[in-house]
Protein backbone atom coordinates (compact mmCIF):
# COMPACT_ATOMS: atom_id res chain seq x y z
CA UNK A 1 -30.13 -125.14 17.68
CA UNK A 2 -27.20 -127.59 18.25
CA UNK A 3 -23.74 -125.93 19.26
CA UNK A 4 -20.82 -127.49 16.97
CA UNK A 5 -17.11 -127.86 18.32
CA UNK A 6 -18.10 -125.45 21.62
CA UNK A 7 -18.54 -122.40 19.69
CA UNK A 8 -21.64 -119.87 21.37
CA UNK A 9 -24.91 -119.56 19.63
CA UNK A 10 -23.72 -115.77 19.53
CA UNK A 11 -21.61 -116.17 16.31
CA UNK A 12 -23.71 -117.62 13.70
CA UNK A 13 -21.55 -117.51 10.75
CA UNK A 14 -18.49 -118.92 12.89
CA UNK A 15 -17.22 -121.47 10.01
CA UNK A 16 -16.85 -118.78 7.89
CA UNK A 17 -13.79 -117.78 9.20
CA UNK A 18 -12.40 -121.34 8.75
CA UNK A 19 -13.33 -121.17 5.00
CA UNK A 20 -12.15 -117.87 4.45
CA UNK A 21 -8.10 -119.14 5.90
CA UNK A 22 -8.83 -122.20 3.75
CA UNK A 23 -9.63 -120.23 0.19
CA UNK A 24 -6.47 -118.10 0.88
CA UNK A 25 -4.35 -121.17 1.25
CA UNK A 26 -5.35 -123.00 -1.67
CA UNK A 27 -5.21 -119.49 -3.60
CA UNK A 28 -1.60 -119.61 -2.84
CA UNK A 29 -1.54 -123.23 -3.78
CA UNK A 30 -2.83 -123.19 -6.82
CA UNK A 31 -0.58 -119.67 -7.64
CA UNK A 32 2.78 -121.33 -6.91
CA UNK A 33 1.55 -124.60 -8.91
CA UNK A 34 0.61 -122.11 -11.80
CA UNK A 35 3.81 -120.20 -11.19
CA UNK A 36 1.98 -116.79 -10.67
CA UNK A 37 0.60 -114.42 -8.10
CA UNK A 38 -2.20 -113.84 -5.82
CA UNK A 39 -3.50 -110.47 -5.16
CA UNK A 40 -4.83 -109.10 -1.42
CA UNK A 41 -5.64 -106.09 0.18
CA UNK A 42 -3.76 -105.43 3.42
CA UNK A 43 -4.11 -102.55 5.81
CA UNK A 44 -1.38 -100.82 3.32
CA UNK A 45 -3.24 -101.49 0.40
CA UNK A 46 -3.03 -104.29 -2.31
CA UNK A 47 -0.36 -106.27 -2.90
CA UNK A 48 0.56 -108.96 -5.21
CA UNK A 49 2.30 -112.13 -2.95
CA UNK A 50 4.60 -114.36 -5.45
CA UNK A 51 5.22 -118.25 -5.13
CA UNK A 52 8.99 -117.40 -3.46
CA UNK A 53 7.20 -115.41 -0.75
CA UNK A 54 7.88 -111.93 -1.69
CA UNK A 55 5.45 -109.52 -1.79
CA UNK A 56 4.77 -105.81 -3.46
CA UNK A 57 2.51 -103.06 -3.72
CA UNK A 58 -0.15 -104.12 -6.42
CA UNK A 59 -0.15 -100.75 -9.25
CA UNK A 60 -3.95 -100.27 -10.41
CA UNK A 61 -2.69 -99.04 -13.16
CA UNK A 62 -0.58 -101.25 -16.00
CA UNK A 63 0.39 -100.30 -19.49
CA UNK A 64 -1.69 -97.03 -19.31
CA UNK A 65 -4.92 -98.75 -18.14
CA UNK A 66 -7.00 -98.58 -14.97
CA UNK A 67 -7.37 -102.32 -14.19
């Protein structure tokens, strides 16, 4: 098995990582070209993160629902 860019043969899932950081970034991309939020669970809970950079708790429930 070849090693890529020096990483050990311990971590076999090591680009992973990379593509996980790269998903969130184009989430947050695509939300402020779409004017609208993404959603994300922290070690508080979820929040919802706006295009202007503000953030707040994300409420499971809306309008009476569960969502």
């Amino acid at each position: 098995m070849l090693e890529e860019s020096g990483y050990s043969k311990e971590r076999k899932f090591y680009w992973i990582d990379k593509w996980v950081k790269m998903t969130g970034e184009r989430a947050k991309i695509d939300a402020k070209a779409n004017n609208t939020y993404i959603i994300y669970n922290t070690e508080n809970g979820w929040v919802k993160e706006y295009p202007n950079g503000s953030i707040v708790p994300f409420e499971k429930e809306h309008n009476g629902k569960d969502i």
